[in-house]
Protein backbone atom coordinates (compact mmCIF):
# COMPACT_ATOMS: atom_id res chain seq x y z
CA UNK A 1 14.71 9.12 9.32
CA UNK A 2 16.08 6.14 7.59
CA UNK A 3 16.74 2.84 10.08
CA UNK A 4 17.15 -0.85 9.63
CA UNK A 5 13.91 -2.57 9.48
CA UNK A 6 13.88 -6.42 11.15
CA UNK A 7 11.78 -8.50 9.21
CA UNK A 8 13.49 -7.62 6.03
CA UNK A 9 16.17 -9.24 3.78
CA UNK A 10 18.28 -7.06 5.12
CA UNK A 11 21.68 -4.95 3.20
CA UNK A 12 22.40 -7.47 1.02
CA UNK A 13 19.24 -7.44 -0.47
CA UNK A 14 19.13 -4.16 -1.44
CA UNK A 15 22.36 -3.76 -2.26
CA UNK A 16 21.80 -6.40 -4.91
CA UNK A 17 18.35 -4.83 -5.98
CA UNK A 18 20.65 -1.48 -6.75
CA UNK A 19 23.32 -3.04 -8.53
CA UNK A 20 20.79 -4.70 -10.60
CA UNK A 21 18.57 -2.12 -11.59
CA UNK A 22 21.91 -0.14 -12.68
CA UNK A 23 22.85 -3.15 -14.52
CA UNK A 24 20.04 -3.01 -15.99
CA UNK A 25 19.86 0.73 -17.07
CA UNK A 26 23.93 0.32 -18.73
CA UNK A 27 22.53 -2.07 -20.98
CA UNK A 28 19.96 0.24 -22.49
CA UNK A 29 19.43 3.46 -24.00
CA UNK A 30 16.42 5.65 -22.32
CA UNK A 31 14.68 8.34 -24.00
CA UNK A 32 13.03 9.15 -20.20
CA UNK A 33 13.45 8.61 -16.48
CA UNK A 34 9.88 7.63 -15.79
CA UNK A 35 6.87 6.84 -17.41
CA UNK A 36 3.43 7.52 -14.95
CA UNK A 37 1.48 4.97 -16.67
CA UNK A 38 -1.71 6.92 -15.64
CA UNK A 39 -2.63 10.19 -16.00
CA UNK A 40 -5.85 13.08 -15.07
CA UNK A 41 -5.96 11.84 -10.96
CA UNK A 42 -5.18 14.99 -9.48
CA UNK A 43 -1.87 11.93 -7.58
CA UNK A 44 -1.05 11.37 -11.10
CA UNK A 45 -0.42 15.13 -11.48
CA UNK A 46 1.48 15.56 -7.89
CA UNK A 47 3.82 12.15 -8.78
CA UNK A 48 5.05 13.86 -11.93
CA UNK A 49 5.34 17.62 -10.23
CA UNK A 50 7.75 15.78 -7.42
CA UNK A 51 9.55 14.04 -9.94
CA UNK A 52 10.02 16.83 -12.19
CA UNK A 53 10.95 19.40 -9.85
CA UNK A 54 14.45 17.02 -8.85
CA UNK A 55 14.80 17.05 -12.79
CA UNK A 56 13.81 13.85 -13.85
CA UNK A 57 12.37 13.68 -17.73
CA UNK A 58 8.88 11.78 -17.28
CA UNK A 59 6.33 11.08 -19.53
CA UNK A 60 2.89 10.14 -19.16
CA UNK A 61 0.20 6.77 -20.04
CA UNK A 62 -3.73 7.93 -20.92
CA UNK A 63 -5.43 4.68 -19.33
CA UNK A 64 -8.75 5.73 -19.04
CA UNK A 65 -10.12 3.43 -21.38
CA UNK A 66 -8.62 0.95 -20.41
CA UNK A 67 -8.56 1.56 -16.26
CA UNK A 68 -10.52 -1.76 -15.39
CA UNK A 69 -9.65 -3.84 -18.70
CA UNK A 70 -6.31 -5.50 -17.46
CA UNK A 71 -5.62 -6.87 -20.41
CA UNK A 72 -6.05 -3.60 -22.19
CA UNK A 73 -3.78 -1.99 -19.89
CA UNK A 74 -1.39 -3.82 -19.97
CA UNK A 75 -1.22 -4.08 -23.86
CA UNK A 76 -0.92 0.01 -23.53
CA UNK A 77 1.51 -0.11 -21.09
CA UNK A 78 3.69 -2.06 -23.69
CA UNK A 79 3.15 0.16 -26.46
CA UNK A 80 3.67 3.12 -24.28
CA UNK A 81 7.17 1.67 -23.07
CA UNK A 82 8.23 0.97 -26.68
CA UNK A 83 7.36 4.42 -27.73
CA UNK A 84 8.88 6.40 -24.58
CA UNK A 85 11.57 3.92 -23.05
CA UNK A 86 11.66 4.67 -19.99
CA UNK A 87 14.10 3.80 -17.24
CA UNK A 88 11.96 3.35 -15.06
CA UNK A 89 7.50 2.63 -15.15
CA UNK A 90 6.16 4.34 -11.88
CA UNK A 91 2.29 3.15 -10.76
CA UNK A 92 0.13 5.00 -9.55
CA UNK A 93 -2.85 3.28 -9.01
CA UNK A 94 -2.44 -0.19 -11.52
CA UNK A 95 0.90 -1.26 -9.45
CA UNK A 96 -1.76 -4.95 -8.94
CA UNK A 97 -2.29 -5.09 -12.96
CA UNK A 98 1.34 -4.94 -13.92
CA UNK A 99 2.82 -6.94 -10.92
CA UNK A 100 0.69 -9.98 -11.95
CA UNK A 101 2.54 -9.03 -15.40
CA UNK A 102 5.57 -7.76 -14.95
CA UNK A 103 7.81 -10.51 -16.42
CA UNK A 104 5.88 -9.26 -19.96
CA UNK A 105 7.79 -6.12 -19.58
CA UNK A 106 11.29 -5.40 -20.66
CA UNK A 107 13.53 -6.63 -17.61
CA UNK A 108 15.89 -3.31 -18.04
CA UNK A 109 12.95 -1.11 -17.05
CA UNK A 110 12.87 -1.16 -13.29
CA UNK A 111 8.93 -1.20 -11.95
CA UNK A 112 9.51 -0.48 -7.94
CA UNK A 113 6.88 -2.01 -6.68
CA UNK A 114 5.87 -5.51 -4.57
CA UNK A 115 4.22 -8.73 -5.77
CA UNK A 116 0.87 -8.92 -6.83
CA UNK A 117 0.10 -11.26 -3.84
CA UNK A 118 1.45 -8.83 -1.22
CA UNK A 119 -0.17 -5.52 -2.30
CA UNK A 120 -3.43 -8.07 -2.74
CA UNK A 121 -3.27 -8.70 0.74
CA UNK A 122 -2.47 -5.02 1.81
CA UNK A 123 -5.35 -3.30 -0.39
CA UNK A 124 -8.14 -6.04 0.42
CA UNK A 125 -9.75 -4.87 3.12
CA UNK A 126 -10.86 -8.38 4.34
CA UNK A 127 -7.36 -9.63 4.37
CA UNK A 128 -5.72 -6.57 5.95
CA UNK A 129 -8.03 -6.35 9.18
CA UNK A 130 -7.43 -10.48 9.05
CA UNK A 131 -3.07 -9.42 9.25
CA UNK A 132 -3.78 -6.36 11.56
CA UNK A 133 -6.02 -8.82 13.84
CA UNK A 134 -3.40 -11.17 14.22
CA UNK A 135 -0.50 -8.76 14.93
CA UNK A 136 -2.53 -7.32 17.46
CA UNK A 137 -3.48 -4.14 16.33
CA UNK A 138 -6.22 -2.46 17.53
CA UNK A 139 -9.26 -2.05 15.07
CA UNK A 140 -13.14 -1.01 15.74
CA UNK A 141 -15.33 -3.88 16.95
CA UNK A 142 -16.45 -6.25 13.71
CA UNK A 143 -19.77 -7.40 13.24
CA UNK A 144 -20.37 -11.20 11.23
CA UNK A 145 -23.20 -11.58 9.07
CA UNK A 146 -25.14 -13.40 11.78
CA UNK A 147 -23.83 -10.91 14.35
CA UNK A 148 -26.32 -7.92 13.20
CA UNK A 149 -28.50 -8.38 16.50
CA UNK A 150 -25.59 -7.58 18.30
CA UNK A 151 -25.20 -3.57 17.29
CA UNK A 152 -26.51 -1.23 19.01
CA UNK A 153 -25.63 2.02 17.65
CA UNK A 154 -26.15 2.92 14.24
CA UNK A 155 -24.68 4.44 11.50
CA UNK A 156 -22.15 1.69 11.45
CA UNK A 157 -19.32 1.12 8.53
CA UNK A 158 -20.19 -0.92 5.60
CA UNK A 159 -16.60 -1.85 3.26
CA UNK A 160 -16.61 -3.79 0.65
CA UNK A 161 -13.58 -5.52 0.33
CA UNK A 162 -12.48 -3.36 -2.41
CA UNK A 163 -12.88 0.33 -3.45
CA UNK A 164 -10.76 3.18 -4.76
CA UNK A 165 -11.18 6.61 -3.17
CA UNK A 166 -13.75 5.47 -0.65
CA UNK A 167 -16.20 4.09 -3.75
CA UNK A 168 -16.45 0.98 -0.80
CA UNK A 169 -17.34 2.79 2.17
CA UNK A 170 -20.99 3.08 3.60
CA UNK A 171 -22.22 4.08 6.45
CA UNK A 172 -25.58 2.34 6.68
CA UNK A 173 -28.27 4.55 9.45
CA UNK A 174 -30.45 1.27 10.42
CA UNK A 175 -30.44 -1.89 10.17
CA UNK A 176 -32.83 -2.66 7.12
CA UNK A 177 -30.61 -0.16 4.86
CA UNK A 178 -27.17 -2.73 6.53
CA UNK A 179 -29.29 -6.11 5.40
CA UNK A 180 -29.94 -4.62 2.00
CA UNK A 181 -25.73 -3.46 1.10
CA UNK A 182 -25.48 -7.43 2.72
CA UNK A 183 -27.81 -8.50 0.03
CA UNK A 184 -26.68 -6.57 -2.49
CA UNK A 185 -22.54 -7.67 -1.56
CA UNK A 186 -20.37 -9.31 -4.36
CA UNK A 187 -18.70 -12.58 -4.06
CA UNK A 188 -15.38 -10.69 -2.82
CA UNK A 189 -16.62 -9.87 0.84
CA UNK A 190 -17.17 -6.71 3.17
CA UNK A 191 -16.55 -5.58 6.81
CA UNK A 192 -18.86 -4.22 9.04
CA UNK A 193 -17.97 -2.37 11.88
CA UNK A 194 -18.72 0.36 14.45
CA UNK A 195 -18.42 4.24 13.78
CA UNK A 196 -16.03 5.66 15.67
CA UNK A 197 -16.38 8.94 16.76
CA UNK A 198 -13.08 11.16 16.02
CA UNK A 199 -10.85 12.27 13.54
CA UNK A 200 -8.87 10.38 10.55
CA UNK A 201 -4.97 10.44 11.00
CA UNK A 202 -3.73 9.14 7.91
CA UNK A 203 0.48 7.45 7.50
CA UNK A 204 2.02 7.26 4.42
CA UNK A 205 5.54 5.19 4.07
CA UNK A 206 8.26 4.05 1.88
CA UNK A 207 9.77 0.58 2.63
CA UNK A 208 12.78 -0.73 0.46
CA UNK A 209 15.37 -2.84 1.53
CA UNK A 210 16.52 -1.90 4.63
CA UNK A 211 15.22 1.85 4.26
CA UNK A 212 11.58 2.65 5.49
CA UNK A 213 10.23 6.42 6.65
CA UNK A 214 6.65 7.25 7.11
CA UNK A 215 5.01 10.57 8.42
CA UNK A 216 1.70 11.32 8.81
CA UNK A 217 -1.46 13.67 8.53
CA UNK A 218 -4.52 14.96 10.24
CA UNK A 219 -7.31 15.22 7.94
CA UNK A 220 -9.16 18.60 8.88
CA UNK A 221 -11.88 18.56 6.30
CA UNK A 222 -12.96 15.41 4.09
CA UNK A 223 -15.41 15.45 1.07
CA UNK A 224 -17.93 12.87 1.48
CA UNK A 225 -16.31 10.57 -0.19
CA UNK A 226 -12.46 10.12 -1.23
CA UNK A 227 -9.89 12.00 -0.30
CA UNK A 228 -9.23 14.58 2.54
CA UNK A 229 -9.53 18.39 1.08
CA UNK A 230 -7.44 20.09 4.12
CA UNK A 231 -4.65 18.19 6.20
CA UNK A 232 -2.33 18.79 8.47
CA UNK A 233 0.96 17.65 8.88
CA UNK A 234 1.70 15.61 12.70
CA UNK A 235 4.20 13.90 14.37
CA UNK A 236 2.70 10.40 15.25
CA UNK A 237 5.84 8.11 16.69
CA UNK A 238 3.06 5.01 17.24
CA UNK A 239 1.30 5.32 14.52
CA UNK A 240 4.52 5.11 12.31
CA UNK A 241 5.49 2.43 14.47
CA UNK A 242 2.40 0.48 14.21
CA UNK A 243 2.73 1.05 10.51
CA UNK A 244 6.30 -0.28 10.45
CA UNK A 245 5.00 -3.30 12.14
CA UNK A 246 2.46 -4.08 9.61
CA UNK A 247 4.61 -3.92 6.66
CA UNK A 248 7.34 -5.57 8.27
CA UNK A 249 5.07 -8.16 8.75
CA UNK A 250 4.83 -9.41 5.01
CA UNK A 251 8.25 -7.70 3.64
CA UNK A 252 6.61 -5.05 1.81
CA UNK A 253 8.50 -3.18 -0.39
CA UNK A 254 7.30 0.17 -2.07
CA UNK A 255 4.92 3.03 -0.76
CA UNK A 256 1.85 2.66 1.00
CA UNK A 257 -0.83 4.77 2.78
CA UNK A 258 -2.46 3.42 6.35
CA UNK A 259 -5.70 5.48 7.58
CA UNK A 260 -6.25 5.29 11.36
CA UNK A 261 -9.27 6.86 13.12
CA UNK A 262 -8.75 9.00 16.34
CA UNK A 263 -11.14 8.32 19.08
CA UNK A 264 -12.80 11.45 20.14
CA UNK A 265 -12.87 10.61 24.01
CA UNK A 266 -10.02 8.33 24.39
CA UNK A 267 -7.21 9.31 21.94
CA UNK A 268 -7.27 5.78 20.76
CA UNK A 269 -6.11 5.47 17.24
CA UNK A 270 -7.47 2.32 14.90
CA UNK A 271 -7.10 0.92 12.25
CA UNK A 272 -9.17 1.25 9.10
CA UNK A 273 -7.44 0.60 5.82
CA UNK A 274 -4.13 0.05 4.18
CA UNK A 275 -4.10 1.85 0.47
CA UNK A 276 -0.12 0.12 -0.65
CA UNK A 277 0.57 2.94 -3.57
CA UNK A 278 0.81 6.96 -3.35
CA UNK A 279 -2.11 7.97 -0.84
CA UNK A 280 -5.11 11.01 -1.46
CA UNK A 281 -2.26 13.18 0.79
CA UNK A 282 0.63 13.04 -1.08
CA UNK A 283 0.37 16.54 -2.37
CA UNK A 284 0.59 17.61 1.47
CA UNK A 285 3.78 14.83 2.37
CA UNK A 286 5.34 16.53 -0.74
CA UNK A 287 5.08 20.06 0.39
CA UNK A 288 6.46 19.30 4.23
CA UNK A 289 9.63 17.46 3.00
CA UNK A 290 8.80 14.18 2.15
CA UNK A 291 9.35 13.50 -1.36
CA UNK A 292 8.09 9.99 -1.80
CA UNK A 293 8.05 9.36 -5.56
CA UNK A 294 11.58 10.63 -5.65
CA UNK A 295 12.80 8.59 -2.92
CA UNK A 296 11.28 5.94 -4.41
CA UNK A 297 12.83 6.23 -7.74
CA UNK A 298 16.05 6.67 -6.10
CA UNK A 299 15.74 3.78 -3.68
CA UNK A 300 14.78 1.42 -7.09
CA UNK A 301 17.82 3.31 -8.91
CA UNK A 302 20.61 1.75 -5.65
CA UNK A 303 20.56 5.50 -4.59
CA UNK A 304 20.89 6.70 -1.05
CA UNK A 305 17.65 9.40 -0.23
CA UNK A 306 19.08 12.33 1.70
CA UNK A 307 17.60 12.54 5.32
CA UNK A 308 13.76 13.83 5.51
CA UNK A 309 12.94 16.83 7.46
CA UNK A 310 9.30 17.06 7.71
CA UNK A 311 7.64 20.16 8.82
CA UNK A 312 5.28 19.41 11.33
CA UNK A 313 2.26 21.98 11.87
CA UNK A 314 2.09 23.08 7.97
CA UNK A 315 -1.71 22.99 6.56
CA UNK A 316 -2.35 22.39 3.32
CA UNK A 317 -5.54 21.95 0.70
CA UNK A 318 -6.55 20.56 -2.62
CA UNK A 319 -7.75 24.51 -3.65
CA UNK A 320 -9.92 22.34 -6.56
CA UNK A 321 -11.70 20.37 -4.07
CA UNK A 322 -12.19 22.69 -1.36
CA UNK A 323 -13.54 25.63 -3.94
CA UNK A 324 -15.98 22.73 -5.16
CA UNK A 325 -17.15 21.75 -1.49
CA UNK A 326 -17.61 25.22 -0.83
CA UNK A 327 -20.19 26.04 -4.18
CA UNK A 328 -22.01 22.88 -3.54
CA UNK A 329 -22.33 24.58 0.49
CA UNK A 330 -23.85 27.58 -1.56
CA UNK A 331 -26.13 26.24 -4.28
CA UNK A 332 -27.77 24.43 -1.03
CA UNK A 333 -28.18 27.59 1.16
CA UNK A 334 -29.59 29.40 -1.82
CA UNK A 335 -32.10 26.53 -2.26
CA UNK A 336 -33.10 27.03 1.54
């Protein structure tokens, strides 16, 4: 449910951000509601579903070729406005890219997202653990370069400080395979931590204005890498608390995904990573009742988002992903 949030500008605010965006909108014809400036992610393809489905028109951006060229993706993004105008440009996974350029864009197409510096700090995972250290919330023990003596359990976690769909997580089984990821480590920085024992419990939230809701998931089954396969919907009061406190903290404004791991033994839940755009487990927040790219758009439109009901309890998959896991299970056990 939709309550006041403390840190933030408060009604005015976003009173002011509605009025504008419609401002905006009168003075311009629009040929769509939204342009997803990325398209193929199976997100991509769940953003436009939930969108479409409450009868918006949206069109789509092919950035592939230009995913890590930020120049050439924002040049696309240009073209693709001119041919399309949209009302509004939606990110899915560039929100960075065209935040650092978003006064190159027409100013009557409303982009709902933060500033480049705040979703920076958020997706960095060097800088969030630094903002979740000093609001005091609990994260597994952290290991310095010089503090390596000091472990003794391994696998531990190796992050680098950034990484889509876990392409910056290891977990390193001794210490000569650690030194050599240390070696091997850019200029931007990593984390290295102990392996907690558990489950993932992951929070996704919208935060605009004076609005925020966030509900969360229990990942059941996990592909090596990336995203969760089978989830389960929960109902997590401190986890959406903590959540609330973090972006709070900085004023965030748009949507963002939090992963927390469960201690096995204790129940403890800490902190991992903060992801601040549309999370691997959207598909499953979408099917329970919580439409986030819709509120979203409405939010950025000066629209009031009807209450969310979320329906706790539901399971749901990525059928793709899981059928995959499952043939990979088989080729092995033929092998054997």
């Amino acid at each position: 449910m939709a309550s006041p949030c403390r840190a933030c500008v408060g009604g005015e605010q976003e009173s002011r951000q509605g009025n504008d965006a419609m401002g905006r909108t009168k003075r311009m014809d629009f040929d769509c509601d939204v342009l997803v400036p990325e398209q193929g992610h199976r997100i991509c393809g769940v953003v436009l579903k939930a969108l479409r489905a409450k009868g918006l028109h949206c069109e789509e951006m092919d950035a592939s070729k230009v995913f890590w060229d930020e120049c050439g993706y924002i040049r696309l993004l240009k073209r693709r406005i001119a041919e399309c105008r949209p009302r509004m440009v939606m990110p899915v996974f560039r929100s960075e890219f065209i935040a650092r350029h978003r006064d190159e864009l027409p100013p009557e197409v409303v982009v709902p997202i933060d500033s480049a510096e705040h979703i920076h700090l958020l997706d960095d995972k060097v800088s969030a653990s630094a903002l979740c250290r000093d609001l005091g919330i609990l994260q597994p023990r952290m290991y310095g370069d010089d503090e390596l003596e000091q472990i003794c359990r391994y696998p531990v976690v190796y992050k680098r400080a950034a990484g889509l769909n876990g392409a910056g997580v290891l977990m390193p089984r001794s210490a000569h395979a650690l030194k050599n990821l240390i070696a091997s480590a850019g200029k931007r920085g990593h984390l290295i931590m102990d392996y907690i024992e558990g489950y993932d419990c992951c929070v996704d939230a919208v935060r605009w204005g004076s609005y925020f809701h966030a509900e969360a998931y229990r990942v059941v089954l996990q592909k090596k890498r990336g995203c969760s396969v089978v989830r389960r919907m929960v109902k997590a009061p401190n986890l959406t608390a903590t959540v609330r406190l973090l972006l709070d903290s900085i004023d965030y404004q748009g949507t963002c995904g939090v992963d927390f791991r469960i201690e096995k033994e204790t129940g403890k839940a800490y902190f991992l990573e903060c992801n601040p755009r549309f999370s691997g487990g959207l598909r499953s927040q979408v099917h329970a009742g919580f439409n986030q790219p819709f509120i979203l758009y409405q939010l950025a439109m000066g629209l009031t988002p009807k209450p969310v009901h979320a329906w706790y309890g539901l399971y749901s998959c990525d059928w793709k992903d899981l059928f995959e896991m499952q043939r990979k299970h088989l080729m092995k056990f033929k092998k054997k």
